[in-house]
Each structure stands twice: as C-alpha cells, then as structure tokens.
Protein backbone atom coordinates (compact mmCIF):
# COMPACT_ATOMS: atom_id res chain seq x y z
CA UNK A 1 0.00 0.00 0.00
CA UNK A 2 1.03 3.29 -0.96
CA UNK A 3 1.95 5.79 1.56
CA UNK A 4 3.48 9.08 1.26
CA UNK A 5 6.75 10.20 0.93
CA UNK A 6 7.39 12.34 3.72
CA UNK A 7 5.91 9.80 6.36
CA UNK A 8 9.13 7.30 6.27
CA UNK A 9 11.52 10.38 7.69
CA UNK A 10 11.60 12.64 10.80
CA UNK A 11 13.54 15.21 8.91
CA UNK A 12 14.46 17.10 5.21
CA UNK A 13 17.51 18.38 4.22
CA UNK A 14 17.13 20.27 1.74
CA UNK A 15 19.42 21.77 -1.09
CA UNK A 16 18.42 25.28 -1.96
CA UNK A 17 19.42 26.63 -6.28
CA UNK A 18 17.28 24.32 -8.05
CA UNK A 19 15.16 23.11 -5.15
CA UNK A 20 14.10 26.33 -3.57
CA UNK A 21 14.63 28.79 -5.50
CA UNK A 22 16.25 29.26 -8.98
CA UNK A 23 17.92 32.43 -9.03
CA UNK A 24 15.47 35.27 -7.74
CA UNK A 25 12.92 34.03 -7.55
CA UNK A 26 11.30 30.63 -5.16
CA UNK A 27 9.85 27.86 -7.15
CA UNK A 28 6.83 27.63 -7.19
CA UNK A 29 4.93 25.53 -4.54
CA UNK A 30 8.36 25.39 -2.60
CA UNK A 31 7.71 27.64 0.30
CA UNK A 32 4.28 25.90 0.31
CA UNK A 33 5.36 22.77 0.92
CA UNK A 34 8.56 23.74 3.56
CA UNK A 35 5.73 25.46 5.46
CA UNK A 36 4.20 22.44 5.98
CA UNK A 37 6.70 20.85 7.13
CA UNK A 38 6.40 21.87 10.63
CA UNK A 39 2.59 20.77 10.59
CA UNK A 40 3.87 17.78 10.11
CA UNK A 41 6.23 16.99 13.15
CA UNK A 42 9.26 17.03 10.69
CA UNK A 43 12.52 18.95 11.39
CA UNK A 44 13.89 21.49 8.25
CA UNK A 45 17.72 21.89 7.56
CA UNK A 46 18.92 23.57 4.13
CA UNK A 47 22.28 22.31 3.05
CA UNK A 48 24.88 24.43 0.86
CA UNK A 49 28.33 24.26 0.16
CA UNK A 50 28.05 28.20 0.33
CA UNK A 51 31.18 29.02 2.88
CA UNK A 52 31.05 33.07 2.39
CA UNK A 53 27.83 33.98 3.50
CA UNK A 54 26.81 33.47 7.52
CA UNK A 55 23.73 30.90 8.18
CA UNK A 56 21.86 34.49 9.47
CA UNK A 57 22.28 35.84 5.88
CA UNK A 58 21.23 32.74 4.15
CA UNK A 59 18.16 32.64 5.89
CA UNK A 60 17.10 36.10 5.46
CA UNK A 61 17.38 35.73 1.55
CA UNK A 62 15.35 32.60 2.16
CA UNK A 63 12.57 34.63 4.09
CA UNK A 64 12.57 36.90 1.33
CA UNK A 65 11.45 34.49 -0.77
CA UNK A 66 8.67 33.21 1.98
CA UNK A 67 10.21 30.21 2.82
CA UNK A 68 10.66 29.21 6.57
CA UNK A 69 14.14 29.89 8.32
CA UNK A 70 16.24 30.63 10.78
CA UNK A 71 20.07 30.72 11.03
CA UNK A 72 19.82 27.48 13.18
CA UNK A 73 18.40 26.16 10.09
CA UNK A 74 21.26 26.80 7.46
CA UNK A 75 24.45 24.79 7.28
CA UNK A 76 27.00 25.53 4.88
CA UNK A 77 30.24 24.39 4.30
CA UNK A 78 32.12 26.43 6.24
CA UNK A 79 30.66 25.16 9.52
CA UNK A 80 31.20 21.35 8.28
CA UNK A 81 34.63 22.25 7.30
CA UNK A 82 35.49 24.02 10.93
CA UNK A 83 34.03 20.77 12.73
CA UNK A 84 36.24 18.08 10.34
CA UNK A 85 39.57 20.31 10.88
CA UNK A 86 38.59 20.25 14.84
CA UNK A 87 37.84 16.40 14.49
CA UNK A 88 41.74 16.34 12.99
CA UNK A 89 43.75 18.49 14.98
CA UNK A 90 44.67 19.29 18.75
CA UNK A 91 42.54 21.78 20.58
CA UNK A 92 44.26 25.04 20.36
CA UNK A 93 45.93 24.45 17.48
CA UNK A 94 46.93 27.39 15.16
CA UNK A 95 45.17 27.45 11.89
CA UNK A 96 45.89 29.59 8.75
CA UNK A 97 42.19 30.33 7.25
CA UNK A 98 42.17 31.33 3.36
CA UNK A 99 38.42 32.09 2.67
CA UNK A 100 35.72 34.28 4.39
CA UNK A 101 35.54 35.91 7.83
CA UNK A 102 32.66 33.76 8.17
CA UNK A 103 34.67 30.95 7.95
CA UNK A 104 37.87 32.19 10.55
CA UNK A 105 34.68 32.48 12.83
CA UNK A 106 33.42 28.97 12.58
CA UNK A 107 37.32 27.86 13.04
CA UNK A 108 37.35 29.68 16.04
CA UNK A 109 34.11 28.41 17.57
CA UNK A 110 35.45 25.01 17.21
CA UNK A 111 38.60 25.99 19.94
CA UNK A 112 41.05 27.02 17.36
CA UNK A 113 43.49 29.80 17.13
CA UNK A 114 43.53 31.70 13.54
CA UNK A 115 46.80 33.13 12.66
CA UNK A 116 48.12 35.14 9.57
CA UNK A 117 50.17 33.29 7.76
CA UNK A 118 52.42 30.49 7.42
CA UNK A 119 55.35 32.60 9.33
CA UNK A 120 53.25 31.34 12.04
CA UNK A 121 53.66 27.27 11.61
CA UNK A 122 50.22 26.75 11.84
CA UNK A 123 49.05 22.91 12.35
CA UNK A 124 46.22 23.25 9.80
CA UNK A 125 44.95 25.32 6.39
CA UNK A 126 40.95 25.44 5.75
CA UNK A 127 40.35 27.00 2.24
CA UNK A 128 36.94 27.86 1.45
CA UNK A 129 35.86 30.70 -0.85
CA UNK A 130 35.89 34.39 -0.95
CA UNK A 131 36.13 37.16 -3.56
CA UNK A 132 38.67 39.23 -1.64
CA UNK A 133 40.77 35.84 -2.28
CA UNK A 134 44.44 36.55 -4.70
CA UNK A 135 47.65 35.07 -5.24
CA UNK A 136 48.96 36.19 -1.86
CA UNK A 137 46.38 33.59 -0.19
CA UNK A 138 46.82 30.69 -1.94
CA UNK A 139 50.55 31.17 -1.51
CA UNK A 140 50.48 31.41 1.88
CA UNK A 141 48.39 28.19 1.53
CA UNK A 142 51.01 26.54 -0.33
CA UNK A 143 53.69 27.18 1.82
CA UNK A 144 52.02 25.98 4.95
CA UNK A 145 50.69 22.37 3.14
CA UNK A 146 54.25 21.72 1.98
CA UNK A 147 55.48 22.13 5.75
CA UNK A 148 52.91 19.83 6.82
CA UNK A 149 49.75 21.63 7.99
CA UNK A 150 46.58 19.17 7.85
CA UNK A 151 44.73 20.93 5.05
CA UNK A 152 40.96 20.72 4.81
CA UNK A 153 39.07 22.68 1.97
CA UNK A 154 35.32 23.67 2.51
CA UNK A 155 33.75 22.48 -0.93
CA UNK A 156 35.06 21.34 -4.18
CA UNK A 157 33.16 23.10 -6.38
CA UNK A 158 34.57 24.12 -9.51
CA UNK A 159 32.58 27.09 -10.83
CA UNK A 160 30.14 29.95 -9.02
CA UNK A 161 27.44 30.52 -10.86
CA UNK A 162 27.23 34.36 -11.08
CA UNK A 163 24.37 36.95 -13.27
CA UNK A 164 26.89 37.30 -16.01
CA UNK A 165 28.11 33.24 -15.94
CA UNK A 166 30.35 30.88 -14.24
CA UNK A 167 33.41 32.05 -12.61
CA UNK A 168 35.78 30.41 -10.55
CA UNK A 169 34.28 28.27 -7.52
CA UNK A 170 36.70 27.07 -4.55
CA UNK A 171 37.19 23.74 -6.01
CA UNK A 172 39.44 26.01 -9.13
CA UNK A 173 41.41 27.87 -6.33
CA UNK A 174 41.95 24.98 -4.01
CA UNK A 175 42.90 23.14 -7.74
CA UNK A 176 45.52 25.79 -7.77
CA UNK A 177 46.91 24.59 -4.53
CA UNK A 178 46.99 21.04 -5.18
CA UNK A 179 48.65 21.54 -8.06
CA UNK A 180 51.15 23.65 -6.30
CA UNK A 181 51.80 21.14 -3.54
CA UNK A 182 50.63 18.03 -5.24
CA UNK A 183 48.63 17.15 -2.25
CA UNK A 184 44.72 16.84 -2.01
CA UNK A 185 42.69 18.51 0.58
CA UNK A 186 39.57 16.58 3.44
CA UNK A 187 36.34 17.79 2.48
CA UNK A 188 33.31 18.83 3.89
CA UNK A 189 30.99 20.27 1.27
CA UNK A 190 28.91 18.14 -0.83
CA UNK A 191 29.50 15.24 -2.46
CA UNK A 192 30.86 14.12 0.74
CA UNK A 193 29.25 13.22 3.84
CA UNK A 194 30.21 15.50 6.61
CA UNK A 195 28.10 18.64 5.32
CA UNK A 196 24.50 16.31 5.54
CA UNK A 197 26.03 14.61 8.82
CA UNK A 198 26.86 17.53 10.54
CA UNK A 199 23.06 19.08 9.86
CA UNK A 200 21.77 16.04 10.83
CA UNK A 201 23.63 15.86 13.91
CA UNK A 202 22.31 19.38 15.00
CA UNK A 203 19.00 19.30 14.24
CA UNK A 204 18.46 15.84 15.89
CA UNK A 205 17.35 14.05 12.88
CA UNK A 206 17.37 10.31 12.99
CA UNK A 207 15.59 9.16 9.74
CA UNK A 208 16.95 12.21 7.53
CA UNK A 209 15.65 12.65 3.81
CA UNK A 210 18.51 14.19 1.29
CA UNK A 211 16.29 16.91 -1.09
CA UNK A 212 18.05 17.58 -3.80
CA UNK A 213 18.51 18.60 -7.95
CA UNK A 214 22.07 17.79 -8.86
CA UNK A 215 22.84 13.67 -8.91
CA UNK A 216 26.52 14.71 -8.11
CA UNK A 217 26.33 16.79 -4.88
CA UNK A 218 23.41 16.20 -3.50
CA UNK A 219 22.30 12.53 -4.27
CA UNK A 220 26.06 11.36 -4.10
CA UNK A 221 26.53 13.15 -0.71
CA UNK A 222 22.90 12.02 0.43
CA UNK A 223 24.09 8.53 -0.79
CA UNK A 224 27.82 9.04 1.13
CA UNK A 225 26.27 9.72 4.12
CA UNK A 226 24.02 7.06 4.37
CA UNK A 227 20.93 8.91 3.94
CA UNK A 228 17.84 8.57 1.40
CA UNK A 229 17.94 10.83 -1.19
CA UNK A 230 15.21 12.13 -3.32
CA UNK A 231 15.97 13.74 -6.74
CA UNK A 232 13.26 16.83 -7.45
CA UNK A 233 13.06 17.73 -10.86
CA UNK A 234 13.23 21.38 -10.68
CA UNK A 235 16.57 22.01 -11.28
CA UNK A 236 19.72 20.73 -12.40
CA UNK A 237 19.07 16.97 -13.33
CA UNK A 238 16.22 15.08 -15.28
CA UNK A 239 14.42 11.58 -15.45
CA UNK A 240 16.75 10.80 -18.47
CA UNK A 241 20.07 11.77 -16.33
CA UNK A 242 18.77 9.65 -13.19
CA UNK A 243 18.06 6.71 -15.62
CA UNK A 244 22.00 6.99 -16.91
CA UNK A 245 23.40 7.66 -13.64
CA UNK A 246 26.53 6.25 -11.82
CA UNK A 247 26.22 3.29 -9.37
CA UNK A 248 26.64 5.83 -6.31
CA UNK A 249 24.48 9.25 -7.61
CA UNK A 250 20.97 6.63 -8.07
CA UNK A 251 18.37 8.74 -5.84
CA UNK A 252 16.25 6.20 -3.77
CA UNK A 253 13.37 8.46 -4.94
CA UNK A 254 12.63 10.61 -7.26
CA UNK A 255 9.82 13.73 -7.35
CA UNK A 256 8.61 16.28 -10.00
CA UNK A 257 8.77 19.27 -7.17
CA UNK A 258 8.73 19.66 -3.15
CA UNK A 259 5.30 19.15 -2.84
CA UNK A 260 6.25 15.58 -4.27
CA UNK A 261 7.25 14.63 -0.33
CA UNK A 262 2.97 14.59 0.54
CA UNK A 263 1.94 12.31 -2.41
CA UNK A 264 1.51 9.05 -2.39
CA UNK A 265 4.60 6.98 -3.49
CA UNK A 266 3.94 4.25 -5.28
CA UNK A 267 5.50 1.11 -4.21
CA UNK A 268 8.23 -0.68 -6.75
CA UNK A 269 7.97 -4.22 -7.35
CA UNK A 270 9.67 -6.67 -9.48
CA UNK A 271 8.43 -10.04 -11.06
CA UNK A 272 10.70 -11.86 -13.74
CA UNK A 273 11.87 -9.45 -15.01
CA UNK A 274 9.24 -7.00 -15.23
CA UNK A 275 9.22 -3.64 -12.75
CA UNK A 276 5.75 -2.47 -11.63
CA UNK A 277 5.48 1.48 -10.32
CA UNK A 278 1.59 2.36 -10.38
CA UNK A 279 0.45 1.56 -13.49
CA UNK A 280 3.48 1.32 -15.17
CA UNK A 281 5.72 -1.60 -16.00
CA UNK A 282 9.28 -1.73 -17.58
CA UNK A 283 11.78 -4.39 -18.68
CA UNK A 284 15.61 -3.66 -20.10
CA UNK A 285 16.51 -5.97 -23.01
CA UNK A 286 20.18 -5.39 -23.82
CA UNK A 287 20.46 -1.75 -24.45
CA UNK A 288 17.06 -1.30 -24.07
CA UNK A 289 14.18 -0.01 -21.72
CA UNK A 290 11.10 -0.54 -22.55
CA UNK A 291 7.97 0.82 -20.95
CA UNK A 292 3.88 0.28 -20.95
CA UNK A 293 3.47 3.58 -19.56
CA UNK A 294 3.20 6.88 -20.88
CA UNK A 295 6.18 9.10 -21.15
CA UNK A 296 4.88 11.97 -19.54
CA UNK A 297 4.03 9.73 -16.36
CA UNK A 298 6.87 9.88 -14.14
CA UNK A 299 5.40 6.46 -12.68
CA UNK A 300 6.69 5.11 -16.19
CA UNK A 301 10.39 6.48 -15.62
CA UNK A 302 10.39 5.41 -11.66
CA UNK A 303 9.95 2.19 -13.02
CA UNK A 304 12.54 2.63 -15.98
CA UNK A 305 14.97 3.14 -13.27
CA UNK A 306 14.19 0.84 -11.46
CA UNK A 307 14.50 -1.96 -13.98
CA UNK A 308 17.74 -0.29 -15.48
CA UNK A 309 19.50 -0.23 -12.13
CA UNK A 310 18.84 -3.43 -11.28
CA UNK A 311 20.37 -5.01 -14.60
CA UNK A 312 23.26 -2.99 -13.60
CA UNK A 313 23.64 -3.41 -10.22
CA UNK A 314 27.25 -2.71 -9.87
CA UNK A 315 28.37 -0.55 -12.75
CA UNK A 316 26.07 1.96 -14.72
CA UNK A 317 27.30 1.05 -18.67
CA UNK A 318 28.98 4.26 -20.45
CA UNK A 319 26.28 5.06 -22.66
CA UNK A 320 22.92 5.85 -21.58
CA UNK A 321 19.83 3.31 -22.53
CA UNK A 322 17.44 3.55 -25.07
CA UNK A 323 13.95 3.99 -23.68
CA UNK A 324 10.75 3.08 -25.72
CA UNK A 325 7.22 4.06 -24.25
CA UNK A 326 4.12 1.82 -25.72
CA UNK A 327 0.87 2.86 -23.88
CA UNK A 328 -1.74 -0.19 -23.68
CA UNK A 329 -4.51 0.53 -25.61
C-alpha cells in the first residue's frame, strides 16, 4: 500500500538553487510545501556548500522568498569544514584560514586559534571561498601544506554561478593549490558526507531525507552519508540523467517538485523481469528499456529506473539506454 513520501523520515535536508529557489525568484509551490513541514512533526535543515555567506544571511534571503528559516536552520560548508579540521587536529591548534571571515569564525568556535600566515607554523589550512581571495592567499596556503599543515578545503566546487556566468568556484582555487603542492585537501561540502552529517547531527534528525537537484552533490553526498535521497526535478538533473546515472548518484526516490514529499509513493515491485510502479511496467533488453506507460508519467520512468538499475547493479554502462514508451490501448 502506498503511503506518502514524507511519512518514512523525521527530517528534510534540503538543497536550496534548483530546489528552492532558482535564481530570484522561489519555485513555485516550494515555500508551500517547507511550510508544511512543521505541521507535520518534521525537522527542516537547508544544506549548501556556500562558505562566504553566515547561516543568518542565508536565511534572510530565504525569508525573502517566503520560505521558513532561521540561522539554526542553514548549514553551509564552512561550519562542516570548521568541525572536520577540529575532528583532525589538537585543541588550540593554530590554523591559517584562506576564505571568508565567516569561515575564521566557525574555526574559532570550534577551539582554534587563527593566525596570519604560514610565518606562524600553523598545524592546519581550511580553504573555502571568498572574492577578496588573490595570489597572496593561496601562496600562503602553499607554503604551509608543503610544511605539513593538515589541510581541509570547505567544498570542491569548480565554478560559481554568477548573473553574467560561471566564474571560478573554490574547487578552481583549491585546484591551484593542489597543483602547487601536489597534495589533495579533506572535504566537507557536498559530495561528501560530513556537510549532511553535521546538519543532521544538530537538528536531531534520525531518519533524515537528502532533497536535492544535482545527482553529483546532493544525491552522491545524500548517498555518502548514508541517507535517502530524493531527486526533485526542478533544477539541475532530469528523469533521463537519473536513468544513466553512476552506481553511487541513483536517488532512492525521485519527485517532479517539493510538494512531491505529501503524495503518495507508489511502491516498486519486481516479477521476472518486469518492474511495476503504479500503473506502469518496464523491462531492459540489452540496451534497451522498454515501458507500458506513458512518457509523460513519471510512474513510467520510476519504473525505468528501477529496472535499469537493477540489470546494472554494480556498474552503470557508459552510454545511456534507449527507452521506448508503448501505452496499452
């Protein structure tokens, strides 16, 4: 029996470009259905590898837009990164920060000192980004990582989207480093786990569901961390790229918007074969996915999945499936 989505967790987190809003403006029905959320006895976390901008500041743009939050709500990279660096070094230890005052502030919540430079030793780096950020800083970086300072970067990645394009993200300046040093950083942002476990920690959610639009941050963090992930089709990815997706960025379900988590979701079930969601059924014959469902159903691509993922079970094949739709009647 079908039951819906939301009823199997005590908790969202929730991605925000793509999910919540795409650029200015909320999606629509988002706000809606993060209201309810509290209604409903379910905690709300948003999740963003954003390391520049304070939690308060996040939330704020997010009340603009009439969605629900409060800084306790908001955790960004910068506050994962602080608590992984703390998690490596020794209390007190000296730390060079290369990114945001936002960030030096989370480092030094966690017990840590911040100093200048690398004159000063220090035990750790944490990069994370910042516009104010120029040769000077990632220098400084450099110098310290070759010495031997643990270095942990906020978020990997590579571009910012910004009104006139994509510029540099951190993952290009902390690129610069490794290349420099030819050492990799720990990470905290999204894909990897600490960012969803550390908002999970706070917020005391248990049975956590990972909200996002992008398979390769959100789902494959959601995924790292042990966490079901739900894939809302409002931003970034698409049936077709869930269908085609690698082993670890499959979303365990998959929703047309937010208000998706109070539907009924269909149960998936498999006989010879043959991979039943609602009314739809698919098979995969070599290279091939066939449906008896209609295309625009997404019941007809849950199952697709489905039946694609488990003929692949270990290794999603290079090239993406064929799909054919044939409605009964």
């Amino acid at each position: 029996m079908a039951r819906r989505l939301i009823d199997g967790f005590d908790g969202v987190l929730a991605d925000l470009d793509g999910v919540v809003y795409t650029g200015s403006k909320a999606i629509d029905g988002a706000t809606d259905a993060l209201d309810r959320l509290q209604g409903e006895g379910k905690s709300l976390a948003y999740v963003t590898n954003n390391a520049s901008r304070s939690s308060e500041e996040v939330a704020a743009h997010l009340r603009e837009l009439g969605a629900p939050a409060t800084a306790g709500q908001v955790f960004g990279s910068a506050l994962a990164g602080a608590e992984l660096l703390a998690g490596e070094v020794a209390a007190g230890a000296a730390v060079l920060v290369v990114g945001s005052q936002v960030l030096a502030d989370a480092v030094r919540a966690q017990g840590l000192v911040v100093v200048p430079s690398s004159d000063s030793r220090p035990d750790a780096v944490i990069q994370g980004f910042s516009p104010a950020l120029g040769w000077k800083d990632l220098a400084e970086a450099a110098y310290a990582i070759t010495a031997g300072a643990t270095w942990v970067a906020t978020n990997l990645d590579m571009t910012l989207p910004q009104e006139r394009g994509f510029a540099p993200g951190n993952g290009s300046l902390v690129a610069a480093v490794a290349s420099a040093t030819g050492k990799s950083p720990l990470v905290a942002g999204k894909p990897e786990p600490a960012l969803f476990e550390t908002a999970a920690r706070h917020c005391g959610v248990e049975r956590a569901l990972v909200v996002g639009d992008r398979l390769d941050t959100d789902i494959l963090g959601g995924n790292r961390a042990g966490m079901a992930t739900v894939l809302v089709l409002t931003g970034v990815d698409s049936v077709q790229t869930a269908l085609a997706a690698h082993l670890d960025e499959r979303p365990n379900y998959m929703v047309r918007s937010l208000g998706g988590l109070y539907e009924e979701y269909p149960e998936i079930t498999a006989n010879e074969g043959a991979y039943t969601c609602g009314g739809a059924v698919a098979r995969v014959s070599g290279s091939t996915v066939s449906v008896s469902g209609r295309e625009d159903d997404l019941d007809s691509w849950r199952a697709a999945c489905a039946a694609w993922w488990a003929a692949h079970p270990d290794m999603a094949p290079e090239a993406a499936p064929e799909i054919e739709f044939a409605t009964a009647g």
